[in-house]
PDB file of N, CA and C in Angstrom:
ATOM      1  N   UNK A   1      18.413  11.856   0.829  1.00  0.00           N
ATOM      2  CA  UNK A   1      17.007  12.159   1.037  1.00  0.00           C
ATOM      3  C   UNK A   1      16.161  11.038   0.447  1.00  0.00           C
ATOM      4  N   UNK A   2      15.283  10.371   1.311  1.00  0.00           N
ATOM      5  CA  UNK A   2      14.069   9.789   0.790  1.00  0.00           C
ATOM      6  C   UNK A   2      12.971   9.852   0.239  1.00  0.00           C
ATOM      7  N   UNK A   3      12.882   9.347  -0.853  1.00  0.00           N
ATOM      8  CA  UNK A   3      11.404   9.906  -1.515  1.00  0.00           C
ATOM      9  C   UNK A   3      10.717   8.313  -1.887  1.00  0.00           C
ATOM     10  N   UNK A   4       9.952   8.746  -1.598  1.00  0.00           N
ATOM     11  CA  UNK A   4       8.361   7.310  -1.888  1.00  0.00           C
ATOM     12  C   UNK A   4       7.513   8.183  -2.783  1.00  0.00           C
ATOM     13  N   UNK A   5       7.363   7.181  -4.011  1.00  0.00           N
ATOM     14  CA  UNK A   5       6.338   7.660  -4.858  1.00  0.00           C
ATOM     15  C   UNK A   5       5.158   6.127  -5.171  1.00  0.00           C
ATOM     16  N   UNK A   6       4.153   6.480  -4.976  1.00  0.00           N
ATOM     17  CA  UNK A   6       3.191   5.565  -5.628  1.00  0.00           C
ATOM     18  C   UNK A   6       2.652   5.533  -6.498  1.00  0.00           C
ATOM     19  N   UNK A   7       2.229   4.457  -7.120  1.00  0.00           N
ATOM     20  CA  UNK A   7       1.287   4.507  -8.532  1.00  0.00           C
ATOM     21  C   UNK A   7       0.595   3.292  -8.277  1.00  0.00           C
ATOM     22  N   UNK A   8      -0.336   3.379  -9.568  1.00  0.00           N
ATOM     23  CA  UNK A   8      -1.289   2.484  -9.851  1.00  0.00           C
ATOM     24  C   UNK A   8      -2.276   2.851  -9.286  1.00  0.00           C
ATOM     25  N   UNK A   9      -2.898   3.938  -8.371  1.00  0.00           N
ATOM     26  CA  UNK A   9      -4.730   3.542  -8.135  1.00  0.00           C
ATOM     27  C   UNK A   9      -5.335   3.997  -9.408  1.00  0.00           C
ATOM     28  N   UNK A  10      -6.431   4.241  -9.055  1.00  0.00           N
ATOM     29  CA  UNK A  10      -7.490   4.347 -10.388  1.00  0.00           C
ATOM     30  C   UNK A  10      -8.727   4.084  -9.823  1.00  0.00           C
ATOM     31  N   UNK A  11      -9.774   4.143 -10.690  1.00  0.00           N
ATOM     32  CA  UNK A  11     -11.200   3.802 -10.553  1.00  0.00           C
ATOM     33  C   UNK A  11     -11.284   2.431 -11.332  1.00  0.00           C
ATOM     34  N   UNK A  12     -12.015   1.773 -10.113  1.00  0.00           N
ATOM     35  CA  UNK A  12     -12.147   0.312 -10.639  1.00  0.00           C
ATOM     36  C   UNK A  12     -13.596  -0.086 -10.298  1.00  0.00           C
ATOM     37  N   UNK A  13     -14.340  -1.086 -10.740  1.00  0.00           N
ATOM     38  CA  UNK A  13     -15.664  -1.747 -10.481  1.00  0.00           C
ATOM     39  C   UNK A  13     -15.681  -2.215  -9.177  1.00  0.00           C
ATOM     40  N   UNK A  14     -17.028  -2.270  -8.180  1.00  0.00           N
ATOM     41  CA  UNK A  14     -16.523  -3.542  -7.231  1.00  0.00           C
ATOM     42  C   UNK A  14     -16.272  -4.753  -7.690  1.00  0.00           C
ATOM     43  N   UNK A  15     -15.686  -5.488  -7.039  1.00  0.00           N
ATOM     44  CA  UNK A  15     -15.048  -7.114  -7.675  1.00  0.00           C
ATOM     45  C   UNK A  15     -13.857  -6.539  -8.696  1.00  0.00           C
ATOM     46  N   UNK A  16     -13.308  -5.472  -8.593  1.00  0.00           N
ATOM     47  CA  UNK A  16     -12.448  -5.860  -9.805  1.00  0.00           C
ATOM     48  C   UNK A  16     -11.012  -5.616  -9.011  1.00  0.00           C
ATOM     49  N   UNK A  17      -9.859  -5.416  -9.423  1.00  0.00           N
ATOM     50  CA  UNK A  17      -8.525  -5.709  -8.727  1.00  0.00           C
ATOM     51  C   UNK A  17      -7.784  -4.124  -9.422  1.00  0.00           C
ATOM     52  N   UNK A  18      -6.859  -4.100  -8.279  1.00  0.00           N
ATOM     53  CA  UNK A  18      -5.721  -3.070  -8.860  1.00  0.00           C
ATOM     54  C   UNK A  18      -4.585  -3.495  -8.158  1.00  0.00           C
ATOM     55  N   UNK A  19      -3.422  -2.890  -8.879  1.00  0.00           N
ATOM     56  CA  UNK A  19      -2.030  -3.192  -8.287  1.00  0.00           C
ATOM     57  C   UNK A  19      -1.535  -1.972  -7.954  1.00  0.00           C
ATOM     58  N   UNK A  20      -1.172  -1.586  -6.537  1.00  0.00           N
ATOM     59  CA  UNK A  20      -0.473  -0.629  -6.388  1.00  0.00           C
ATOM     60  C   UNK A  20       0.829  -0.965  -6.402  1.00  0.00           C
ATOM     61  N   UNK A  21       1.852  -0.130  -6.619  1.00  0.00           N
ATOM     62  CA  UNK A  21       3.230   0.567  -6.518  1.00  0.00           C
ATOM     63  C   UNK A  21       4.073   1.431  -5.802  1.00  0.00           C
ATOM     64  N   UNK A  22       4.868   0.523  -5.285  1.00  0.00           N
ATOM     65  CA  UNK A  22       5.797   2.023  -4.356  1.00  0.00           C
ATOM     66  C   UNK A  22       7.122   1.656  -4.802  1.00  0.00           C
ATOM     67  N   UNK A  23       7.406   2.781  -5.214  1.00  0.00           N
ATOM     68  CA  UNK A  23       8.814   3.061  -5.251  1.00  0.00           C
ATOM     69  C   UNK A  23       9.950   4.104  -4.784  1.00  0.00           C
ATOM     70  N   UNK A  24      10.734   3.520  -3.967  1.00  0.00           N
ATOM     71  CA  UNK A  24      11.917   4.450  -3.307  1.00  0.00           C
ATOM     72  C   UNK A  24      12.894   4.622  -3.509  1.00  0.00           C
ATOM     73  N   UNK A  25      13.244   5.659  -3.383  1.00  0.00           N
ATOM     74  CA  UNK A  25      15.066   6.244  -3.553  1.00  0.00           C
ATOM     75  C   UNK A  25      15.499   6.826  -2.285  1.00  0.00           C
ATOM     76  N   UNK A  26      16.743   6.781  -2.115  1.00  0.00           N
ATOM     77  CA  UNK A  26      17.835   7.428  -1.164  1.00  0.00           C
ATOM     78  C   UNK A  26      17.903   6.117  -0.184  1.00  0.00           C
ATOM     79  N   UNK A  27      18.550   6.038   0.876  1.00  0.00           N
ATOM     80  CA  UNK A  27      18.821   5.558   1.842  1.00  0.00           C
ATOM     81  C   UNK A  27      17.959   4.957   2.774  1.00  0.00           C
ATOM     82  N   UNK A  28      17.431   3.926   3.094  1.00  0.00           N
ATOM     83  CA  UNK A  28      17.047   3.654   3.626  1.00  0.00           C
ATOM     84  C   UNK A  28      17.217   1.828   4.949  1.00  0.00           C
ATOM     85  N   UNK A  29      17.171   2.350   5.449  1.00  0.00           N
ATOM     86  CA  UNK A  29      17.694   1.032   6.807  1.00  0.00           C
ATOM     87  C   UNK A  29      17.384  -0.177   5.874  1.00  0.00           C
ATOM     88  N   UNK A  30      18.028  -0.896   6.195  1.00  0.00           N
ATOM     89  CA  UNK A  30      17.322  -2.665   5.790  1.00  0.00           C
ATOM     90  C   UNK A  30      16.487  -3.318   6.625  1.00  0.00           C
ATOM     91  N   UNK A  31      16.629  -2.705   8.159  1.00  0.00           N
ATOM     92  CA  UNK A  31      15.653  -3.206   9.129  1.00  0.00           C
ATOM     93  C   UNK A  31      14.293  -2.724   8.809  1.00  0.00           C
ATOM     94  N   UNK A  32      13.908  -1.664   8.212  1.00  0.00           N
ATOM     95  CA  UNK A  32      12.940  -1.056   8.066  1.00  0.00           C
ATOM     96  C   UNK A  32      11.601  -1.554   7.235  1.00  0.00           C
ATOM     97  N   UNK A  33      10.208  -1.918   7.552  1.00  0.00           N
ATOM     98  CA  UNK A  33       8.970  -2.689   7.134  1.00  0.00           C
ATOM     99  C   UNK A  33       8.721  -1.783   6.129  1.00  0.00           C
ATOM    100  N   UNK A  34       8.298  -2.381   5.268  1.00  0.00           N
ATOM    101  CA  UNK A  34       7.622  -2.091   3.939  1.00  0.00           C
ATOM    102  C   UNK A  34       6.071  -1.532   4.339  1.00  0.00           C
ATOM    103  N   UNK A  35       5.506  -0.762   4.369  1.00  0.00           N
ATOM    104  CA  UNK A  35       3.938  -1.283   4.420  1.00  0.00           C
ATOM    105  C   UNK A  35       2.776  -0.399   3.655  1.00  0.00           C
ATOM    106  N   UNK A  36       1.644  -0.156   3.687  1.00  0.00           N
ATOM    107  CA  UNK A  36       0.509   0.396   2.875  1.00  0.00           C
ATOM    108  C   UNK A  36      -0.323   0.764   4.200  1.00  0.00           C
ATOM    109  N   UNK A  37      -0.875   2.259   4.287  1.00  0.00           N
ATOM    110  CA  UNK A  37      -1.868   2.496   4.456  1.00  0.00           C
ATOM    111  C   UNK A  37      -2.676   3.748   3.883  1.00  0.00           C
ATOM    112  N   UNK A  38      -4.387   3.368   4.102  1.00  0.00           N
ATOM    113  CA  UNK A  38      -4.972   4.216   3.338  1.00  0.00           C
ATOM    114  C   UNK A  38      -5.482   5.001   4.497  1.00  0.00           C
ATOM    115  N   UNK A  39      -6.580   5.961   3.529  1.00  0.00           N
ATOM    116  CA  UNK A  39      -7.283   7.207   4.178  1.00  0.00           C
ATOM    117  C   UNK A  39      -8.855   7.805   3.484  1.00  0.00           C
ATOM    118  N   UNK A  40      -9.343   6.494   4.134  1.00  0.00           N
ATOM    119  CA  UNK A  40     -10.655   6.667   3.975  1.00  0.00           C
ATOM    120  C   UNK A  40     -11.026   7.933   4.743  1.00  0.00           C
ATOM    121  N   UNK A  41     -11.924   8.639   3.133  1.00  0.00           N
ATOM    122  CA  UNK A  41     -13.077  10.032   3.622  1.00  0.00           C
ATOM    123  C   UNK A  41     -13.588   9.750   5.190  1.00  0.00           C
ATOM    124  N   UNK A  42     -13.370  10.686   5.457  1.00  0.00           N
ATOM    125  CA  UNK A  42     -14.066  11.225   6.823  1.00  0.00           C
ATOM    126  C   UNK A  42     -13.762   9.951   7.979  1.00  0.00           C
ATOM    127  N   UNK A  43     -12.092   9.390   7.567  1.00  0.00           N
ATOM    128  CA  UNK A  43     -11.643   8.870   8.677  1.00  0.00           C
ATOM    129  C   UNK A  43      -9.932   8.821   8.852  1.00  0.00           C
ATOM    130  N   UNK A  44      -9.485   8.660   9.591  1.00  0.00           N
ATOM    131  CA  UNK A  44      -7.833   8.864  10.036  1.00  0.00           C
ATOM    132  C   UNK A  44      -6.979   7.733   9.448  1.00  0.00           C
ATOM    133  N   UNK A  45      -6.081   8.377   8.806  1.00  0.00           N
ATOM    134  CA  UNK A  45      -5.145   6.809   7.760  1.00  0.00           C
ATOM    135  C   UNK A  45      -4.999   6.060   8.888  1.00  0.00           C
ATOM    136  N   UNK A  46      -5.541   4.759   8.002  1.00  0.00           N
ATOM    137  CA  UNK A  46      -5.361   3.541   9.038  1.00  0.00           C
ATOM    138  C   UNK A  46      -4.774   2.413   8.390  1.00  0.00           C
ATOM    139  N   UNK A  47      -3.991   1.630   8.833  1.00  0.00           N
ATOM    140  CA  UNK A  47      -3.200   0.555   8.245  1.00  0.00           C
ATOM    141  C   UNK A  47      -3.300  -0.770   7.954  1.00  0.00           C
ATOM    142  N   UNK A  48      -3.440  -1.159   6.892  1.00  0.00           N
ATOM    143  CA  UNK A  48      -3.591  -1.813   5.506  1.00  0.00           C
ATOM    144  C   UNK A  48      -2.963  -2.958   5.631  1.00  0.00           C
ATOM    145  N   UNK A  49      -1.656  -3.495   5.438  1.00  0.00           N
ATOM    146  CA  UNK A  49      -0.430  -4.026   5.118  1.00  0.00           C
ATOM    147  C   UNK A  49       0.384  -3.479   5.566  1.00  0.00           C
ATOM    148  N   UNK A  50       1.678  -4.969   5.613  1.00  0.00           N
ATOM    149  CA  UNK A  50       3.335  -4.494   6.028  1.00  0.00           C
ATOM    150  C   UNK A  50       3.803  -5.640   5.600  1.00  0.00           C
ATOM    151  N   UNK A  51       4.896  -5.582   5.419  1.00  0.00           N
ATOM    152  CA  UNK A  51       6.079  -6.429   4.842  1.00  0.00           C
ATOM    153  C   UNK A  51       7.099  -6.356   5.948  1.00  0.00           C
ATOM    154  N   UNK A  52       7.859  -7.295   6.688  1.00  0.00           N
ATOM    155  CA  UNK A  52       9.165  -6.856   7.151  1.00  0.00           C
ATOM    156  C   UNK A  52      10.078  -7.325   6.404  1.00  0.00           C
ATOM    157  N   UNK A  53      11.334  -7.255   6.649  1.00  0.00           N
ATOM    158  CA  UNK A  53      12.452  -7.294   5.497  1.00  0.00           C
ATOM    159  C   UNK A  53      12.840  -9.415   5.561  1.00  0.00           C
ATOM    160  N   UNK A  54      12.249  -9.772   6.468  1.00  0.00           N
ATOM    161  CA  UNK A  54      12.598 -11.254   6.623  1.00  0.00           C
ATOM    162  C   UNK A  54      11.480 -12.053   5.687  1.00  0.00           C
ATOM    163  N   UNK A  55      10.594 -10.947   5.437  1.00  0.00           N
ATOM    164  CA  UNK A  55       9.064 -11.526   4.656  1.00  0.00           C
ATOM    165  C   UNK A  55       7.640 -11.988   5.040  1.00  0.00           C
ATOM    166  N   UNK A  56       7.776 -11.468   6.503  1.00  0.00           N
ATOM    167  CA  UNK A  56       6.857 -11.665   7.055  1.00  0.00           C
ATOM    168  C   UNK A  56       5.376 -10.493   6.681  1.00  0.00           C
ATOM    169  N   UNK A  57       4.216 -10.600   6.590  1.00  0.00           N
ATOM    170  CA  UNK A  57       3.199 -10.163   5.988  1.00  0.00           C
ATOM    171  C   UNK A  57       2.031 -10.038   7.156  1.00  0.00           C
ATOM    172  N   UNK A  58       1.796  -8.919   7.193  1.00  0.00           N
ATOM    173  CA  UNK A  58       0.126  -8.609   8.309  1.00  0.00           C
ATOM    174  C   UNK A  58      -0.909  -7.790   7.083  1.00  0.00           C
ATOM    175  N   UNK A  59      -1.735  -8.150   7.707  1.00  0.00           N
ATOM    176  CA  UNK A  59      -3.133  -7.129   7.328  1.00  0.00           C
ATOM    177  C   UNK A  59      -3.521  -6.902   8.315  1.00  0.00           C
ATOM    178  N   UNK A  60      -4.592  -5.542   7.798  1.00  0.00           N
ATOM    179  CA  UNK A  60      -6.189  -5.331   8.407  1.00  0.00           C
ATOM    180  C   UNK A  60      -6.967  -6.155   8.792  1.00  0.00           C
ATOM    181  N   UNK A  61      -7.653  -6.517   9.372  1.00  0.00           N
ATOM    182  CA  UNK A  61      -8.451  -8.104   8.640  1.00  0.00           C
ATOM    183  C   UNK A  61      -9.931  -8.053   7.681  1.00  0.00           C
ATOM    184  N   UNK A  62      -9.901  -6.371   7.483  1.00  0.00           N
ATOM    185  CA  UNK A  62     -10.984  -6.297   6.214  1.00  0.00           C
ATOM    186  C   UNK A  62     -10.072  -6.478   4.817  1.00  0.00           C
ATOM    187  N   UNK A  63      -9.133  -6.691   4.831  1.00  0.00           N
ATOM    188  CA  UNK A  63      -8.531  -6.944   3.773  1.00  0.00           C
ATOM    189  C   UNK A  63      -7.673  -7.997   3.422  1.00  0.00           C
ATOM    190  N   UNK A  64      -7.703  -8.972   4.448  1.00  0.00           N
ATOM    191  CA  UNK A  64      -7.008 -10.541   4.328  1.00  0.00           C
ATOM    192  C   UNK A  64      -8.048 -11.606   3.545  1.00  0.00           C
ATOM    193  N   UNK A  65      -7.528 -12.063   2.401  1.00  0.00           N
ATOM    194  CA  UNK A  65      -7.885 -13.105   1.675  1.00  0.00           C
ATOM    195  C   UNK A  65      -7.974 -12.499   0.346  1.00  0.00           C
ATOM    196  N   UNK A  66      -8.095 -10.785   0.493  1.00  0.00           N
ATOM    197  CA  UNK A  66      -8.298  -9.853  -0.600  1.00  0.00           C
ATOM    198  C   UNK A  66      -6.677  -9.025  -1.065  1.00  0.00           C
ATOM    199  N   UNK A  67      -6.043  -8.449  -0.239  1.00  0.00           N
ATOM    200  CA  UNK A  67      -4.539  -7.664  -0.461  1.00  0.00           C
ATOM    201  C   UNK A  67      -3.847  -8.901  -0.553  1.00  0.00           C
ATOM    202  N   UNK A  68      -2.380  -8.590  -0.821  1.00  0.00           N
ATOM    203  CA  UNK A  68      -1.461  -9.125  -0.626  1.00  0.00           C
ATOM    204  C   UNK A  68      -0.557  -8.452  -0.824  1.00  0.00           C
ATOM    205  N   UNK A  69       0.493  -8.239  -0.145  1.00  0.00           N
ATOM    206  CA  UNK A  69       2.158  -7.150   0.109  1.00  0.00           C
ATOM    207  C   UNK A  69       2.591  -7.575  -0.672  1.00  0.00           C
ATOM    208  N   UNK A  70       3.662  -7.156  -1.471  1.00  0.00           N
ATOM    209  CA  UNK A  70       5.074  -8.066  -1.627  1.00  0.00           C
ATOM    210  C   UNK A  70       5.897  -6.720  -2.018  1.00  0.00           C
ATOM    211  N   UNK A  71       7.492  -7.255  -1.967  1.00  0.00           N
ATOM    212  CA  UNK A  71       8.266  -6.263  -2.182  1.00  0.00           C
ATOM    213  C   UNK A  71       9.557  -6.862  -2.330  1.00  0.00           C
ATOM    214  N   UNK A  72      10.341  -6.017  -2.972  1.00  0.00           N
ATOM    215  CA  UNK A  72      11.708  -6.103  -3.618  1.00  0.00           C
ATOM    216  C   UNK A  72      12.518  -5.375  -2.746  1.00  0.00           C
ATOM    217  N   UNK A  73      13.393  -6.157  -2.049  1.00  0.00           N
ATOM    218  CA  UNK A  73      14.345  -4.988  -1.213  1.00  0.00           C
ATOM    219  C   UNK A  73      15.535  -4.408  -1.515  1.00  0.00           C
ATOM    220  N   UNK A  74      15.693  -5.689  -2.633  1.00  0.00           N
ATOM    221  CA  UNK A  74      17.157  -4.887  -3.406  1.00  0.00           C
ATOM    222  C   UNK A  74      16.804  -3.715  -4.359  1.00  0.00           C
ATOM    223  N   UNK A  75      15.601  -3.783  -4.654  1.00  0.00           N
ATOM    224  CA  UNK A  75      15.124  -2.793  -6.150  1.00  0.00           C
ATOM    225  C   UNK A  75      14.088  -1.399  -4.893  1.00  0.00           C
ATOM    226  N   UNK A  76      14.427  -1.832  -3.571  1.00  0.00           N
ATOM    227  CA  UNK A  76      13.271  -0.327  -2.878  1.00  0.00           C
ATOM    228  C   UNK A  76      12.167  -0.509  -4.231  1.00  0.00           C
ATOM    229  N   UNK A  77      11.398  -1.826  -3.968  1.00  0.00           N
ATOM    230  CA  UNK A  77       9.907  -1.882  -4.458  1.00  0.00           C
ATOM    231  C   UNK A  77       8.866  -2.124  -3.469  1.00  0.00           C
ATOM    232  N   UNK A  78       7.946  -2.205  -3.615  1.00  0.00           N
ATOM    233  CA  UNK A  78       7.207  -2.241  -3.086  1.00  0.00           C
ATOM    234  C   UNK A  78       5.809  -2.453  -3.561  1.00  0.00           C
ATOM    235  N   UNK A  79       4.384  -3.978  -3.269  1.00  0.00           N
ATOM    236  CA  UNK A  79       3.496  -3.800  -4.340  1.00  0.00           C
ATOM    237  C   UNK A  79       2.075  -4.013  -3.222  1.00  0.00           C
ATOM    238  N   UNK A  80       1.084  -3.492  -3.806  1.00  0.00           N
ATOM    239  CA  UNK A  80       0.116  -4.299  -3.309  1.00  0.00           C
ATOM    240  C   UNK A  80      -1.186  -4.617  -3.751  1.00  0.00           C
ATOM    241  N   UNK A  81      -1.307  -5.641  -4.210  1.00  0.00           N
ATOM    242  CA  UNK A  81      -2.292  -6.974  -5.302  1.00  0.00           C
ATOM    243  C   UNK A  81      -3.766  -6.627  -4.689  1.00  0.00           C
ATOM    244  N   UNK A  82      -4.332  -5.419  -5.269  1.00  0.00           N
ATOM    245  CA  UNK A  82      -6.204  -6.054  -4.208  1.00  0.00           C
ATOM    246  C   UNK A  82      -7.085  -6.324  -5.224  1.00  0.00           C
ATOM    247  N   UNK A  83      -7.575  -7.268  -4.857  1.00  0.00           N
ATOM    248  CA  UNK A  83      -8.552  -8.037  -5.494  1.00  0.00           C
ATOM    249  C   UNK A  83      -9.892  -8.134  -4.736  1.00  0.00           C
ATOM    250  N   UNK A  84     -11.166  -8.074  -5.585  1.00  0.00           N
ATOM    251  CA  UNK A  84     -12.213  -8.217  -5.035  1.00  0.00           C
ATOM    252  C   UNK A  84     -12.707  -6.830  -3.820  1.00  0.00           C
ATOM    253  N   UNK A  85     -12.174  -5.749  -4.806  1.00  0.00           N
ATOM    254  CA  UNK A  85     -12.461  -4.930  -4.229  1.00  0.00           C
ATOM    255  C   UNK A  85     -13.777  -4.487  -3.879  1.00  0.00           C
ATOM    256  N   UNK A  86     -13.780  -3.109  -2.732  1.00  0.00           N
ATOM    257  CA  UNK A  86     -15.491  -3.156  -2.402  1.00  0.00           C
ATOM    258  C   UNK A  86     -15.013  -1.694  -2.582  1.00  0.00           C
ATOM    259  N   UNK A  87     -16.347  -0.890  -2.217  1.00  0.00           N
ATOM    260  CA  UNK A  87     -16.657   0.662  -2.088  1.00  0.00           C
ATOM    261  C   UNK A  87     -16.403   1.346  -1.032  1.00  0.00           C
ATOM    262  N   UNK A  88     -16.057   0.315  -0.094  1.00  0.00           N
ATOM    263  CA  UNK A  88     -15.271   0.778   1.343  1.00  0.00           C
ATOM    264  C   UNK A  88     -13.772   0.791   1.206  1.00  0.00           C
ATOM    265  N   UNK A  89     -13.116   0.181   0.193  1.00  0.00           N
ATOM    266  CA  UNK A  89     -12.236   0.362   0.295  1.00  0.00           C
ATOM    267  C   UNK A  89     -11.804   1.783  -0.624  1.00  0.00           C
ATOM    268  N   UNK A  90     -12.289   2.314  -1.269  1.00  0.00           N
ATOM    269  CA  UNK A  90     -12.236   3.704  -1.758  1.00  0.00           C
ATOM    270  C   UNK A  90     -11.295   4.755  -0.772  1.00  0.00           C
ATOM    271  N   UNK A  91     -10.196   5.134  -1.084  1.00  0.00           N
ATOM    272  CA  UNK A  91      -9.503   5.905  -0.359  1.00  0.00           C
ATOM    273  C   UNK A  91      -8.074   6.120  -1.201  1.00  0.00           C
ATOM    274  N   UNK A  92      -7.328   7.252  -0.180  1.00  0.00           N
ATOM    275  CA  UNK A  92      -5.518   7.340  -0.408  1.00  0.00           C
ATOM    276  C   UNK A  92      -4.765   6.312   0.236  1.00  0.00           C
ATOM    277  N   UNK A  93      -4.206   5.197  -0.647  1.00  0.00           N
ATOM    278  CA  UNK A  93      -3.331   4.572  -0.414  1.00  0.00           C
ATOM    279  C   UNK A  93      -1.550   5.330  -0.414  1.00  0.00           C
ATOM    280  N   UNK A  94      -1.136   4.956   0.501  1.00  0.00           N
ATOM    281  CA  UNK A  94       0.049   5.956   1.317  1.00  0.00           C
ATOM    282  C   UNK A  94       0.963   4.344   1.349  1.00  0.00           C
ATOM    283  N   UNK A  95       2.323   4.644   0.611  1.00  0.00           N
ATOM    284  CA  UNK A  95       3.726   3.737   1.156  1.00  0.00           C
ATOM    285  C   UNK A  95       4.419   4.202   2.097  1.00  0.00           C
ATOM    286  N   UNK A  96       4.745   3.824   2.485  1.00  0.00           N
ATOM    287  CA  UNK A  96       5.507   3.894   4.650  1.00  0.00           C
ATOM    288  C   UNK A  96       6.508   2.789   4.004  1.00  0.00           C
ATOM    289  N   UNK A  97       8.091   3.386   4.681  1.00  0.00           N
ATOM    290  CA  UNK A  97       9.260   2.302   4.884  1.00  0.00           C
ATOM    291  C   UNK A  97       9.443   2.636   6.761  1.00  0.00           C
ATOM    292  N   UNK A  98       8.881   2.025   7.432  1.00  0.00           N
ATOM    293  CA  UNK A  98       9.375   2.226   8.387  1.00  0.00           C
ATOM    294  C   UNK A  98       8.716   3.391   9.307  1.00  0.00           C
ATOM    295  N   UNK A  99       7.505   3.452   8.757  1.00  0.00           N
ATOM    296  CA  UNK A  99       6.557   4.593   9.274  1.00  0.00           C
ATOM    297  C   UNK A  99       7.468   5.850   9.665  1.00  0.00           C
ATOM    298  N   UNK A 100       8.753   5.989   8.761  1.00  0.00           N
ATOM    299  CA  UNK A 100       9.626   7.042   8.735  1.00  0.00           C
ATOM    300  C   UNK A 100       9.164   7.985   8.062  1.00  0.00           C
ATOM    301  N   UNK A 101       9.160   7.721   6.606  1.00  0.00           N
ATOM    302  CA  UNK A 101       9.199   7.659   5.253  1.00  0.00           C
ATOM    303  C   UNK A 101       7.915   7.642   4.696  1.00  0.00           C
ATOM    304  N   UNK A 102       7.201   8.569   4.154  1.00  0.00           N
ATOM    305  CA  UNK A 102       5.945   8.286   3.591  1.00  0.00           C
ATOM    306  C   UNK A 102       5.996   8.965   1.689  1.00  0.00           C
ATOM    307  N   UNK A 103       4.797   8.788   1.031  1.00  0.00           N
ATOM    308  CA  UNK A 103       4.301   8.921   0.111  1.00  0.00           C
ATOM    309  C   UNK A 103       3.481   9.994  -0.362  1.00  0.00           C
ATOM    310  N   UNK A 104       3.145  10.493  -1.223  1.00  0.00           N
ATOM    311  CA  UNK A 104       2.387  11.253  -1.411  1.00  0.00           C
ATOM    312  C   UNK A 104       0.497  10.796  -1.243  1.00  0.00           C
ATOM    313  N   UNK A 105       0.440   9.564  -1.963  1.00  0.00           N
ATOM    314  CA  UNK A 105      -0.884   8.878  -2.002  1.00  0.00           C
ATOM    315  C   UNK A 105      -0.756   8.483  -3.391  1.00  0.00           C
ATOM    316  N   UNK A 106      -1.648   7.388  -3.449  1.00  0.00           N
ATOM    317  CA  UNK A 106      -2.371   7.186  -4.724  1.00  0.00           C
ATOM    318  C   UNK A 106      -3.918   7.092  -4.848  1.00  0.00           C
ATOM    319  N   UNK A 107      -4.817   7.245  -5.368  1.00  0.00           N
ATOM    320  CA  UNK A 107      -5.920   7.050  -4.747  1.00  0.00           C
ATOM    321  C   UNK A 107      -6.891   6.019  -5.209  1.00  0.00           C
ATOM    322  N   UNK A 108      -7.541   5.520  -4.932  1.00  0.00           N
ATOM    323  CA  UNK A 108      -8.386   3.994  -5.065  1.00  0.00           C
ATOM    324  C   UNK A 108      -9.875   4.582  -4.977  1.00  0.00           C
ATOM    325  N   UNK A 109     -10.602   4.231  -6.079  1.00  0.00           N
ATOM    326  CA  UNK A 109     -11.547   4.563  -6.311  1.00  0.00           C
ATOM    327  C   UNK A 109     -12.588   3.643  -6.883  1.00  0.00           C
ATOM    328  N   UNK A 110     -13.529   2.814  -5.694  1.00  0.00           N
ATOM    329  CA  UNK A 110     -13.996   1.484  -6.452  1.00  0.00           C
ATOM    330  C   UNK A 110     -15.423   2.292  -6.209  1.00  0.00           C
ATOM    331  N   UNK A 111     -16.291   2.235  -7.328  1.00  0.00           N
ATOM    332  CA  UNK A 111     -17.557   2.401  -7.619  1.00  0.00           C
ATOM    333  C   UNK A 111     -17.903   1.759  -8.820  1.00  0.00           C
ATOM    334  N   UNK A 112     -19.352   1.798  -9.220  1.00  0.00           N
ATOM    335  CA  UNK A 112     -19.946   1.218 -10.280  1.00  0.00           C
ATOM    336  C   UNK A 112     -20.523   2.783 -10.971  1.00  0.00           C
TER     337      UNK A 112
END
């Protein structure tokens, strides 16, 4: 059985950074993409980031120059670096292996 757990959101300033966390157990494919998406209030989780297992990296493009993926495939890690955060980005950040496999949330909370 697979389980994804996340950590790290929090309430942060705008401009300031957080690191999220995913971490997995049980079985999971090696073909299978790493990725992040959230769930902004009063809209449908929409997708963030991905990792594939060769290392290849996409965004949103409200969040390129700002996120960055990375992940451990031998350790089922999983991270994601945002910096220069805004108040739009306020939401549940959700880990996906393979849009199989999901997370509970973590939640991201940028205000002043």
């Amino acid at each position: 059985q697979v389980q994804i757990v996340e950590s790290g959101g929090g309430l942060v300033q705008p401009g300031g950074s957080l690191r999220l966390s995913c971490a997995a157990s049980g079985i999971i494919p090696s073909f299978y993409f790493m990725g992040w998406y959230r769930r902004i209030p009063g809209k449908q989780r929409e997708f963030v980031a991905s990792l594939t297992p060769t290392g290849i990296a996409s965004y949103e493009d409200s969040v390129k120059g700002r996120f960055t993926i990375s992940g451990d495939n031998g350790k089922k890690m999983g991270y994601l670096q945002m910096n220069n955060l805004k108040p739009d980005d306020t939401g549940v950040y959700y880990c996906t292996y393979g849009n199989r496999h999901w997370g509970q949330g973590t939640q991201v909370t940028v205000s002043s």
